[in-house]
N, C-alpha and C. Protein backbone atom coordinates (compact mmCIF):
# COMPACT_ATOMS: atom_id res chain seq x y z
N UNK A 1 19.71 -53.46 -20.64
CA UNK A 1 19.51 -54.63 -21.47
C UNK A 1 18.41 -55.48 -20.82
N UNK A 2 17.29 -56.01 -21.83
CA UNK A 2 16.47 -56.85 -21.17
C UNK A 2 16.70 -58.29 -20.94
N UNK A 3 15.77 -58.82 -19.74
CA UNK A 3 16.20 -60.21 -19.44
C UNK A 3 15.98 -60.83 -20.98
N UNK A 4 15.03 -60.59 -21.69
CA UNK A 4 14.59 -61.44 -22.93
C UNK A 4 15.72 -61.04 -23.73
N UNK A 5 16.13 -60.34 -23.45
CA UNK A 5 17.79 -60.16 -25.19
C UNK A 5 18.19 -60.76 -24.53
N UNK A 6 19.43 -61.01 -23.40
CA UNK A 6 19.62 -61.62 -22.89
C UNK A 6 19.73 -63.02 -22.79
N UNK A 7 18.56 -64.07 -22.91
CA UNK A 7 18.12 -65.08 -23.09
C UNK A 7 18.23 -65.72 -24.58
N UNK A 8 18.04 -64.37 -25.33
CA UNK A 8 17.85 -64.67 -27.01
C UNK A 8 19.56 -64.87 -27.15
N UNK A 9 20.31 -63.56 -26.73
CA UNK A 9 21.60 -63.66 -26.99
C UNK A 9 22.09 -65.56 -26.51
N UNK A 10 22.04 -65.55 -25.14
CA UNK A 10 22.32 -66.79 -24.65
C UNK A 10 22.12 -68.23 -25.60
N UNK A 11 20.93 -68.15 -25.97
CA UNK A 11 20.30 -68.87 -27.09
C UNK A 11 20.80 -69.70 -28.23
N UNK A 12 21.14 -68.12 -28.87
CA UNK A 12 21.33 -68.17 -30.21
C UNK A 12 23.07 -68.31 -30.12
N UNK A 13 24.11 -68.01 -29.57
CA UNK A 13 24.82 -68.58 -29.23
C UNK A 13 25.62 -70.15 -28.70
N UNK A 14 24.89 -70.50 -28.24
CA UNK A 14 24.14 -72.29 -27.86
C UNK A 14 23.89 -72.42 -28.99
N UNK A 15 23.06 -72.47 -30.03
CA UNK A 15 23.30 -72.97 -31.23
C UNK A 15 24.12 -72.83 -32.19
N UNK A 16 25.16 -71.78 -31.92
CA UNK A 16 26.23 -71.55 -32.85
C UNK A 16 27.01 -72.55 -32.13
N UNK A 17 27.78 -72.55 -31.19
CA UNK A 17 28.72 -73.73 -30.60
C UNK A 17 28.16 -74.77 -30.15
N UNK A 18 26.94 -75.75 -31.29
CA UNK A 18 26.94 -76.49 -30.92
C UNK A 18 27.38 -77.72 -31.94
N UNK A 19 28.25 -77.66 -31.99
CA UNK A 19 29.28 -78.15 -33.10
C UNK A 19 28.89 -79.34 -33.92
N UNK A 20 28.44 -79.91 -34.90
CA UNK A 20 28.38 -81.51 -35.43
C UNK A 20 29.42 -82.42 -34.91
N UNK A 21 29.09 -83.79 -34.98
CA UNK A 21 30.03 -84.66 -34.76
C UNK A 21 30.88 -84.73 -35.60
N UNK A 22 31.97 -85.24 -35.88
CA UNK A 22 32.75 -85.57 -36.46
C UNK A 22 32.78 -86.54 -37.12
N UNK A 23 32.72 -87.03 -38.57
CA UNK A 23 32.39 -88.17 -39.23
C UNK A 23 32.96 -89.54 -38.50
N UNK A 24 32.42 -90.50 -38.23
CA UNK A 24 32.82 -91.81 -37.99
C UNK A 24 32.58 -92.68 -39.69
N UNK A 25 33.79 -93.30 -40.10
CA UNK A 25 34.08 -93.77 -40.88
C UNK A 25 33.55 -95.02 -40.72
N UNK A 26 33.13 -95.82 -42.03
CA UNK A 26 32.27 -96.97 -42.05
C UNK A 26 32.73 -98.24 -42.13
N UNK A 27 34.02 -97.74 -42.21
CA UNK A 27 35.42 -99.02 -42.13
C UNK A 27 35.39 -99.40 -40.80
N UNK A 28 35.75 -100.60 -40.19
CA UNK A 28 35.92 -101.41 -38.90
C UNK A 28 37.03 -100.56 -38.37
N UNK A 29 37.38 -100.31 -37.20
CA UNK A 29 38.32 -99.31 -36.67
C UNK A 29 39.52 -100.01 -36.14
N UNK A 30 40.09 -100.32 -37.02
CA UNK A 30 41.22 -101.41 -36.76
C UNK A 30 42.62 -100.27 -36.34
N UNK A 31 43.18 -100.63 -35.53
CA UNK A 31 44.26 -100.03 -34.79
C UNK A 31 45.33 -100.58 -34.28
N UNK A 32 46.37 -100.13 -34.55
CA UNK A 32 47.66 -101.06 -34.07
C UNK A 32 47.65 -100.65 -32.67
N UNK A 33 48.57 -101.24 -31.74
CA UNK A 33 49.14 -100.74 -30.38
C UNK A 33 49.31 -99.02 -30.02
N UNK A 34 49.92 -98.25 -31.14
CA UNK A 34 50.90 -97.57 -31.00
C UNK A 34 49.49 -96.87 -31.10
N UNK A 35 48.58 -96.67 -32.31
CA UNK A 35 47.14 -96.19 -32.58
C UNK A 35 46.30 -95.77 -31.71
N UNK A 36 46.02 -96.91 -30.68
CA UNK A 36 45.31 -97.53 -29.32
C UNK A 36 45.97 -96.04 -28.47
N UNK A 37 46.96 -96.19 -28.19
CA UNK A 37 47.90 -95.12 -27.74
C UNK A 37 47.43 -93.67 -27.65
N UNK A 38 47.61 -93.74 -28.84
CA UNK A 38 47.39 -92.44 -29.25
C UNK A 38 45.98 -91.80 -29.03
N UNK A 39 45.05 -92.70 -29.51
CA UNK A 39 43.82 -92.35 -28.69
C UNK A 39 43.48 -92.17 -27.63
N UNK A 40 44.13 -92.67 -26.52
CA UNK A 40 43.94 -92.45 -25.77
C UNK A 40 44.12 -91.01 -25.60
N UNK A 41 45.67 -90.62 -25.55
CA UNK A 41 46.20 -89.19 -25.17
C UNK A 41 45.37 -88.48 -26.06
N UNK A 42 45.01 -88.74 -27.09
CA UNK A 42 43.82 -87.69 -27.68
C UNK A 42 42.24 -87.05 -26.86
N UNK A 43 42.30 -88.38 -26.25
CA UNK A 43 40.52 -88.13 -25.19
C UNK A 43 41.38 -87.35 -24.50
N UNK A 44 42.37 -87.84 -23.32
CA UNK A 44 42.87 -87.37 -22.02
C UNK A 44 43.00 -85.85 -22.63
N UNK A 45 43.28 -85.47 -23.68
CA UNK A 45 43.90 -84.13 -24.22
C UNK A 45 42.49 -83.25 -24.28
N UNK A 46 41.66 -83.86 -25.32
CA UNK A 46 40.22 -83.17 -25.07
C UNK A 46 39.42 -83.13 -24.20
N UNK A 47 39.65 -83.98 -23.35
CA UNK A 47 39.10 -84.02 -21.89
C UNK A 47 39.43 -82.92 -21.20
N UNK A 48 41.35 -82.77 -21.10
CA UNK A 48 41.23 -81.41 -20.46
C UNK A 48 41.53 -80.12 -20.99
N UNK A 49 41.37 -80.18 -22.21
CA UNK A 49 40.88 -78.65 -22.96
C UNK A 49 39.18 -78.66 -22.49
N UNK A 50 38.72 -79.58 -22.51
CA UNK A 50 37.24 -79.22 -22.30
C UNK A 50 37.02 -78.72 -20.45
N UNK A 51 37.79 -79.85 -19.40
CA UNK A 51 37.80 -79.13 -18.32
C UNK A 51 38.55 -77.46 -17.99
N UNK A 52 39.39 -77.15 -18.82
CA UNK A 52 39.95 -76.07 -19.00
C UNK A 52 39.15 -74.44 -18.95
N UNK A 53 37.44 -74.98 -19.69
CA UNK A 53 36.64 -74.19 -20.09
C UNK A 53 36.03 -74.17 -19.13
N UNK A 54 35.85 -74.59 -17.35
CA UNK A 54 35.07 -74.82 -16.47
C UNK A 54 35.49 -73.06 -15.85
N UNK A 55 36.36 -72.37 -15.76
CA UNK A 55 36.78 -71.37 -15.25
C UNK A 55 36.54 -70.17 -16.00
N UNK A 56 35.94 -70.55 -17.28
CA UNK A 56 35.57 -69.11 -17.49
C UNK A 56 33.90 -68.40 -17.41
N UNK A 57 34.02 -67.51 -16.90
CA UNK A 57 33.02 -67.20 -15.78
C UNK A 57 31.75 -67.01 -17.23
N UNK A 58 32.10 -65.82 -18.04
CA UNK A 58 30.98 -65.18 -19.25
C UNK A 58 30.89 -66.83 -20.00
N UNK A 59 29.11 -67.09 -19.78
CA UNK A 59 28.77 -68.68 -20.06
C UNK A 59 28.92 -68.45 -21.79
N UNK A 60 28.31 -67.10 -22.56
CA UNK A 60 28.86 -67.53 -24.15
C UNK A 60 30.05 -67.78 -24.49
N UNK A 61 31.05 -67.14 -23.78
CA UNK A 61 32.45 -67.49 -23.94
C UNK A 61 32.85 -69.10 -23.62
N UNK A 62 32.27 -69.51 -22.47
CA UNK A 62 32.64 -70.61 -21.98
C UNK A 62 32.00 -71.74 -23.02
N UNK A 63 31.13 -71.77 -23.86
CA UNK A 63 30.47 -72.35 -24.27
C UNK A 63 31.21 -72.67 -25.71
N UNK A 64 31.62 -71.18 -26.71
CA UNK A 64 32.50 -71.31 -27.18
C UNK A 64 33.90 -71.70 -27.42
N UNK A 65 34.61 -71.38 -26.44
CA UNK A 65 35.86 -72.13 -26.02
C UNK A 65 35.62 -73.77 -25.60
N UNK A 66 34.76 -74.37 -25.43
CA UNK A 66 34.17 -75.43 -25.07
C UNK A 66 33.81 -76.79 -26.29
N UNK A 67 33.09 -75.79 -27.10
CA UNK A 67 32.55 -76.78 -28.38
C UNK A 67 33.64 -77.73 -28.73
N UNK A 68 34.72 -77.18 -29.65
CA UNK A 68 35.75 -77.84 -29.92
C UNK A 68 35.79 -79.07 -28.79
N UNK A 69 36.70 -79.01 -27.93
CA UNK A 69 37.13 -79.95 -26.95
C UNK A 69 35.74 -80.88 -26.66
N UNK A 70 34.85 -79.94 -26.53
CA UNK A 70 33.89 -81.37 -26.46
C UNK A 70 33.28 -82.78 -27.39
N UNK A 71 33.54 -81.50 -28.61
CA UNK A 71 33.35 -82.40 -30.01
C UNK A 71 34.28 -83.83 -29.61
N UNK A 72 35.51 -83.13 -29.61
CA UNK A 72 36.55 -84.16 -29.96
C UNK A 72 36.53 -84.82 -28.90
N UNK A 73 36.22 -84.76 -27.97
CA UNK A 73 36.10 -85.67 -26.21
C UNK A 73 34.73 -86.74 -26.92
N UNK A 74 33.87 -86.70 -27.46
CA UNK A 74 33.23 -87.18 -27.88
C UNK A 74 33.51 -88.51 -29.44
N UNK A 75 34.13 -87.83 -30.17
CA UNK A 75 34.75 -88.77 -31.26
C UNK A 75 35.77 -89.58 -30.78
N UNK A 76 36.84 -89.07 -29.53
CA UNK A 76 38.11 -89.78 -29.50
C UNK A 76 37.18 -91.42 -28.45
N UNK A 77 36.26 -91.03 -27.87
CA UNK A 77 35.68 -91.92 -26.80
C UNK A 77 34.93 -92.88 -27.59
N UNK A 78 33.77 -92.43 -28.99
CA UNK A 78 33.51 -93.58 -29.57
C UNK A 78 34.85 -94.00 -30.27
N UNK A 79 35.45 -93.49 -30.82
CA UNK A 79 36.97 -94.55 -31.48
C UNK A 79 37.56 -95.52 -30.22
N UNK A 80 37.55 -94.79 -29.30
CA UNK A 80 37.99 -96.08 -28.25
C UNK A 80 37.03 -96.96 -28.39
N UNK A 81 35.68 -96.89 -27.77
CA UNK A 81 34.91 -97.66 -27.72
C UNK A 81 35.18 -98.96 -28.62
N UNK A 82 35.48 -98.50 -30.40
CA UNK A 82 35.13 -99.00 -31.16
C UNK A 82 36.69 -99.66 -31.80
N UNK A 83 37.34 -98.80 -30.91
CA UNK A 83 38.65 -99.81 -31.63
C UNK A 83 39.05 -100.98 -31.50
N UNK A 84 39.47 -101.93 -32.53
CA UNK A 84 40.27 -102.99 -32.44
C UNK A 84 41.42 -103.56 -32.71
N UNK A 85 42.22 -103.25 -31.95
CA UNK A 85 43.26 -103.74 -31.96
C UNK A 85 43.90 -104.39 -33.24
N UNK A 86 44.79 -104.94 -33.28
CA UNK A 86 45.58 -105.87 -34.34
C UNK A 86 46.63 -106.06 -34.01
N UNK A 87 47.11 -106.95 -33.99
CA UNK A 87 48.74 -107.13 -33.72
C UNK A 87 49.60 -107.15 -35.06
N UNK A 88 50.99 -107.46 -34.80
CA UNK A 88 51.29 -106.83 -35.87
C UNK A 88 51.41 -108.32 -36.64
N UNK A 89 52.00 -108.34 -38.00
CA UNK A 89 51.84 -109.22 -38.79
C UNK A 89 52.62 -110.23 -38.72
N UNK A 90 52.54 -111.96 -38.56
CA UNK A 90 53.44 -112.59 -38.27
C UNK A 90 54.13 -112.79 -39.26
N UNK A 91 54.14 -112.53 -40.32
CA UNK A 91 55.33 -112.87 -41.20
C UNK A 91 55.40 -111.63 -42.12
N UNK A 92 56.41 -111.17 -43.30
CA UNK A 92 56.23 -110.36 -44.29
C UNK A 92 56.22 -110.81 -45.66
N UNK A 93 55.62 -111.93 -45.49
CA UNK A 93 55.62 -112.37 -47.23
C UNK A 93 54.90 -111.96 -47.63
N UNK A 94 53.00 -111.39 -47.07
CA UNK A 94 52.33 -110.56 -47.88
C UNK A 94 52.09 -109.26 -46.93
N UNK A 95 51.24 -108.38 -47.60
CA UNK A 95 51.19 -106.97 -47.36
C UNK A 95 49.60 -107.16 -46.84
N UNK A 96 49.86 -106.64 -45.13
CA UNK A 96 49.08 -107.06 -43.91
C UNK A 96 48.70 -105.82 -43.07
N UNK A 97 47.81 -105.72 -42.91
CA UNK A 97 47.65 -104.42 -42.18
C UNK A 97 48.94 -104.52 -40.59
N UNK A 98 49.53 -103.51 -40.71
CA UNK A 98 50.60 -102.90 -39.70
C UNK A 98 51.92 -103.37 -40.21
N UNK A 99 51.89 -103.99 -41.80
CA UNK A 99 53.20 -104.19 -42.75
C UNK A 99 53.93 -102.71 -43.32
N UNK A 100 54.82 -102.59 -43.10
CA UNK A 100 55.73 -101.74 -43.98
C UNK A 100 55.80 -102.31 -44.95
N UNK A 101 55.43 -101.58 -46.01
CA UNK A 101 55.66 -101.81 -47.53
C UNK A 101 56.31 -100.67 -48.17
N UNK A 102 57.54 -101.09 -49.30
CA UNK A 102 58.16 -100.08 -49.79
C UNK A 102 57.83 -100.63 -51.52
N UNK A 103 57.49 -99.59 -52.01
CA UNK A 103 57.04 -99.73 -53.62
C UNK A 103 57.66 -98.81 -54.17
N UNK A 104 57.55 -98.91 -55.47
CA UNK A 104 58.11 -98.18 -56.61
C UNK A 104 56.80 -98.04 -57.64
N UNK A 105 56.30 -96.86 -57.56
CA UNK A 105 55.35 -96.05 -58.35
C UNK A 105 55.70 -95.27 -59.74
N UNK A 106 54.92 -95.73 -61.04
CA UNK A 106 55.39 -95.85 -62.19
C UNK A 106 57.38 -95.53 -62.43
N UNK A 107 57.75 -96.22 -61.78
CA UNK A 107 59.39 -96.17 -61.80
C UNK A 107 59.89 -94.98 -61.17
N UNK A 108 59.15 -94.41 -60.28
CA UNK A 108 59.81 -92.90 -59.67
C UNK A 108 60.63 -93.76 -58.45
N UNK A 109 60.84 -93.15 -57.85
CA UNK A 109 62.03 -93.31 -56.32
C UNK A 109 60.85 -94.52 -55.54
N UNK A 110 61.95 -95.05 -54.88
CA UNK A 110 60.54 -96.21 -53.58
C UNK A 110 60.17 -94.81 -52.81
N UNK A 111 59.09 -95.38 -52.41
CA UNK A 111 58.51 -94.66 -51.23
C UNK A 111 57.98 -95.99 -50.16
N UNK A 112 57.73 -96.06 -48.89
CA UNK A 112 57.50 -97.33 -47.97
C UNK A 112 56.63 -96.43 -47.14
N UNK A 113 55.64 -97.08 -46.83
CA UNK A 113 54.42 -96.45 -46.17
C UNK A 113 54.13 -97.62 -44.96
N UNK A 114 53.88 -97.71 -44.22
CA UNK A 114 52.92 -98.37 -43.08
C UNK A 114 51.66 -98.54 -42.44
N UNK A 115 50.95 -99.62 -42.85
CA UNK A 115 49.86 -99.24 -43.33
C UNK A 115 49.14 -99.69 -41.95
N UNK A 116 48.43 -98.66 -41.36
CA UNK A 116 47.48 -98.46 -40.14
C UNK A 116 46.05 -98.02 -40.31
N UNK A 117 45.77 -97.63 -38.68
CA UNK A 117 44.14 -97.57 -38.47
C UNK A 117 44.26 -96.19 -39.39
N UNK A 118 43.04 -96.07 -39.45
CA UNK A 118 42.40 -94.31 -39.92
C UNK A 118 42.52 -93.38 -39.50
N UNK A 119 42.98 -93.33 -38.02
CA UNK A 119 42.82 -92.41 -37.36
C UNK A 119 44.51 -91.89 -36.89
N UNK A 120 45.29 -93.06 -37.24
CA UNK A 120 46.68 -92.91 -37.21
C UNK A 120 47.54 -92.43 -38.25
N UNK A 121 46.93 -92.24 -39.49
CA UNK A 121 47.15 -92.59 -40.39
C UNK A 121 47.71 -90.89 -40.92
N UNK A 122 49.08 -90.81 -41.51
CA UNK A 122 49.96 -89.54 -41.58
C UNK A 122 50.53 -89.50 -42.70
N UNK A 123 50.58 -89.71 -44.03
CA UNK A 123 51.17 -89.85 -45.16
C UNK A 123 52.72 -88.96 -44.95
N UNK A 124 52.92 -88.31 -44.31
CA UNK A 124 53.73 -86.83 -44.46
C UNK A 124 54.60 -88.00 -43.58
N UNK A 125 53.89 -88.70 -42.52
CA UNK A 125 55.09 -89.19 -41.97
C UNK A 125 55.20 -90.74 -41.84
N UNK A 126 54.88 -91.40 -43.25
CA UNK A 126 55.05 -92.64 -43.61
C UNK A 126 53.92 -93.68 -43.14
N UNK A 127 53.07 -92.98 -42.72
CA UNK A 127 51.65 -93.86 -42.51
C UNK A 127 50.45 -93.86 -43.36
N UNK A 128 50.10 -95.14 -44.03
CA UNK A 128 48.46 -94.65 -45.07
C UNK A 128 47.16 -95.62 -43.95
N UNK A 129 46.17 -95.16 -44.36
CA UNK A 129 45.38 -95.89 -43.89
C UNK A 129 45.15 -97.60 -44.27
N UNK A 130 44.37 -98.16 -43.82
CA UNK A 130 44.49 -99.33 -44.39
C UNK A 130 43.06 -99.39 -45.11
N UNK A 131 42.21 -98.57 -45.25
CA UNK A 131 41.14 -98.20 -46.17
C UNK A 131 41.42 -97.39 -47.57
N UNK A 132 42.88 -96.97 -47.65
CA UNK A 132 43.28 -95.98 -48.50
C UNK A 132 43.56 -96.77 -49.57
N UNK A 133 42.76 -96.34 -51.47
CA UNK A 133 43.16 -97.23 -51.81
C UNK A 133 44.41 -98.07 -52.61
N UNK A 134 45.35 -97.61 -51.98
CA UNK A 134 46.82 -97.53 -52.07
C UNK A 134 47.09 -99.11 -51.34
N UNK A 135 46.31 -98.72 -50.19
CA UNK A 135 46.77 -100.23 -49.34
C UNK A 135 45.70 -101.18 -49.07
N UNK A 136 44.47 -100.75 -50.13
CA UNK A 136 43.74 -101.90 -50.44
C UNK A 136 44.13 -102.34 -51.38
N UNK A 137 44.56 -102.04 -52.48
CA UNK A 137 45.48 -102.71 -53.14
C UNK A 137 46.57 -103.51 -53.29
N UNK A 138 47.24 -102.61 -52.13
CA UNK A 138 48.35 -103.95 -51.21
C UNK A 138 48.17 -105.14 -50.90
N UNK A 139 47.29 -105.16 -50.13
CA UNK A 139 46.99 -106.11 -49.00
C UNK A 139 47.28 -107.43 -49.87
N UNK A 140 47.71 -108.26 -49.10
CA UNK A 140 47.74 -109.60 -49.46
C UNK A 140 48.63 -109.80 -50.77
N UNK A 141 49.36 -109.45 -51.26
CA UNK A 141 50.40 -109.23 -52.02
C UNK A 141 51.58 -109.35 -51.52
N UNK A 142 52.60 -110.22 -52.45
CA UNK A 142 53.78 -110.00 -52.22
C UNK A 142 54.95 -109.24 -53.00
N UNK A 143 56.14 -109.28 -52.60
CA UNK A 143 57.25 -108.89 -52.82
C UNK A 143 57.29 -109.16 -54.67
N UNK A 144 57.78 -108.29 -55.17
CA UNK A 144 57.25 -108.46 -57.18
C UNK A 144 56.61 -108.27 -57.72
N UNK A 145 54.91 -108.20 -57.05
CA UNK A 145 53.85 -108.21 -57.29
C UNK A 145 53.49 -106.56 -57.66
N UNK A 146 52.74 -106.55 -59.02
CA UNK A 146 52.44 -105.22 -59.31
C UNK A 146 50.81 -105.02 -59.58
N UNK A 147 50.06 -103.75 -59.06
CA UNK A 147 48.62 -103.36 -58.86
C UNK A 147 48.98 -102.04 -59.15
N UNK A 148 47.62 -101.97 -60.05
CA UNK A 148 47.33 -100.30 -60.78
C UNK A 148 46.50 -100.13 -59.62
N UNK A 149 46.27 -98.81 -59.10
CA UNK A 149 46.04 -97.55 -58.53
C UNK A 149 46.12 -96.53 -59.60
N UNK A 150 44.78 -95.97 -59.40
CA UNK A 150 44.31 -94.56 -59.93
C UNK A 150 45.20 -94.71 -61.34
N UNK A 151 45.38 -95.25 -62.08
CA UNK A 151 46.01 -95.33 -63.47
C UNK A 151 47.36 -95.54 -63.36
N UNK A 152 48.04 -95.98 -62.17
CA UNK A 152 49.49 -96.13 -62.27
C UNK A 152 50.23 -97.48 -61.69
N UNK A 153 51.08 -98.16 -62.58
CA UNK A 153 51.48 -99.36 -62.06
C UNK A 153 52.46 -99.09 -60.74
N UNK A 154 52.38 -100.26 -59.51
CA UNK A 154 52.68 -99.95 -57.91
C UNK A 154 53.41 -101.31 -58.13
N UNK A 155 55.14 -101.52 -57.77
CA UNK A 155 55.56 -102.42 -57.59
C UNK A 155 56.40 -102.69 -56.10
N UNK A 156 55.55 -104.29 -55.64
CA UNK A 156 56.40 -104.18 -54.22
C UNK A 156 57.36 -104.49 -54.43
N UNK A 157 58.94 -104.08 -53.81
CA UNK A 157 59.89 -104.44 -53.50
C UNK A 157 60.29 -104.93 -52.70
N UNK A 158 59.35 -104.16 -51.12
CA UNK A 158 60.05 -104.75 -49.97
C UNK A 158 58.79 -104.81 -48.76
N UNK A 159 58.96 -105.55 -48.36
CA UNK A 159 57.57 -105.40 -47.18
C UNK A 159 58.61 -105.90 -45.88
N UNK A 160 58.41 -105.07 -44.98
CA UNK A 160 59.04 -105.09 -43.39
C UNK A 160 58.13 -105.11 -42.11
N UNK A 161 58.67 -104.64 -41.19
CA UNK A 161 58.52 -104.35 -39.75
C UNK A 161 57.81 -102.47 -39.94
N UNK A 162 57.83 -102.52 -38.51
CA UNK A 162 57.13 -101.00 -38.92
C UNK A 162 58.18 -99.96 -38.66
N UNK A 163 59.30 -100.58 -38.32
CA UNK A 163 60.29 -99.69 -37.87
C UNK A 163 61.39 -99.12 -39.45
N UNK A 164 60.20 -99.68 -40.61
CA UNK A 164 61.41 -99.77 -41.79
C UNK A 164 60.68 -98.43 -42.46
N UNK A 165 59.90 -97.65 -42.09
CA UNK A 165 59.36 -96.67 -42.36
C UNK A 165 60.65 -95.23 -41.92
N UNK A 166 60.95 -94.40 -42.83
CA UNK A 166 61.64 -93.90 -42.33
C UNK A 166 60.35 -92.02 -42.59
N UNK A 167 61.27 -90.82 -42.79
CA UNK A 167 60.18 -89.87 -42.38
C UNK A 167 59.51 -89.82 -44.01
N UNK A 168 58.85 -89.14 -44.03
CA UNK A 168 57.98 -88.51 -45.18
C UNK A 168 57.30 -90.02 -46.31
N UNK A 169 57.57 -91.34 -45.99
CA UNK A 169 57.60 -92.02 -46.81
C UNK A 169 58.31 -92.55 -47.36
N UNK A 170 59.63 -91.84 -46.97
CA UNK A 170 60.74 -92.57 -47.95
C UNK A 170 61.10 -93.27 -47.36
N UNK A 171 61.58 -94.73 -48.47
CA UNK A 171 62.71 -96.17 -47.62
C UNK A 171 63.72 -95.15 -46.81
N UNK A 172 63.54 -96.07 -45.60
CA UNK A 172 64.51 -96.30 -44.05
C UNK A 172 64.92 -96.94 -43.55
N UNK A 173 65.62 -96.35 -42.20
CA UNK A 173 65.94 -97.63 -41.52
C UNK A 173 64.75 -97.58 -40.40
């Protein structure tokens, strides 16, 4: 094999794993405590999947096994950079970013969501974003108060703590 394949192989490889960034969203990166958190263990995590890749000897391999973890060592560090905090809401009379809100959607069952950063944000397990427009619609609303979304009337019932989120969305304790 020649040094020049070789080089080409090396190459052209390097440009396959060299992964895009990961979209940064144009919303302010607002984050509760728990959020903050989590980012962190997300860098520390891609940090050492990416040191992980220091031991493998064949550099296309290493390079490949590499991309990933570096991508994300890279996105989780500007979200830190860029996060801000929020504390949680001092009262629940309106619907506040890091409010549990439980609604009733055109009269089906409540569902209660908690509404967080973007990056926290889990529908499956009772979290929406606070850019989502489910809980831009919320916001600042109280208890009675009804807002169409995507063609369907949303009535609050109950706005809480964040601990009133129970799994999948549904009212909890």
């Amino acid at each position: 094999m020649s040094v020049a394949f070789t080089k080409e192989e090396s190459s052209e490889t390097a440009s396959e794993t060299m992964l895009p960034d990961r979209p940064i969203s144009e919303h302010p990166n607002l984050v509760t405590e728990a959020g903050l958190r989590a980012l962190e263990a997300q860098l520390a995590e891609a940090r050492a999947a990416y040191e992980a890749t220091s031991g493998i000897e064949d550099v296309n391999e290493k390079r490949r096994q590499a991309a990933g973890p570096l991508r994300d060592a890279r996105y989780f560090a500007e979200r830190l950079r860029t996060a801000e905090p929020m504390p949680d809401p001092a009262s629940h009379d309106t619907v506040a970013f890091g409010s549990t809100v439980t609604y009733i959607r055109d009269e089906r069952a409540e569902q209660s969501y908690r509404i967080v950063g973007e990056d926290e944000a889990d529908p499956r397990a009772g979290t929406i974003s606070f850019a989502s427009p489910v809980a831009r619609a919320l916001m600042g609303k109280a208890v009675g108060d009804v807002v169409e979304v995507g063609g369907a009337e949303i009535e609050i019932v109950r706005i809480g703590a964040a601990s009133a989120v129970g799994r999948r969305g549904q009212a909890g304790s």
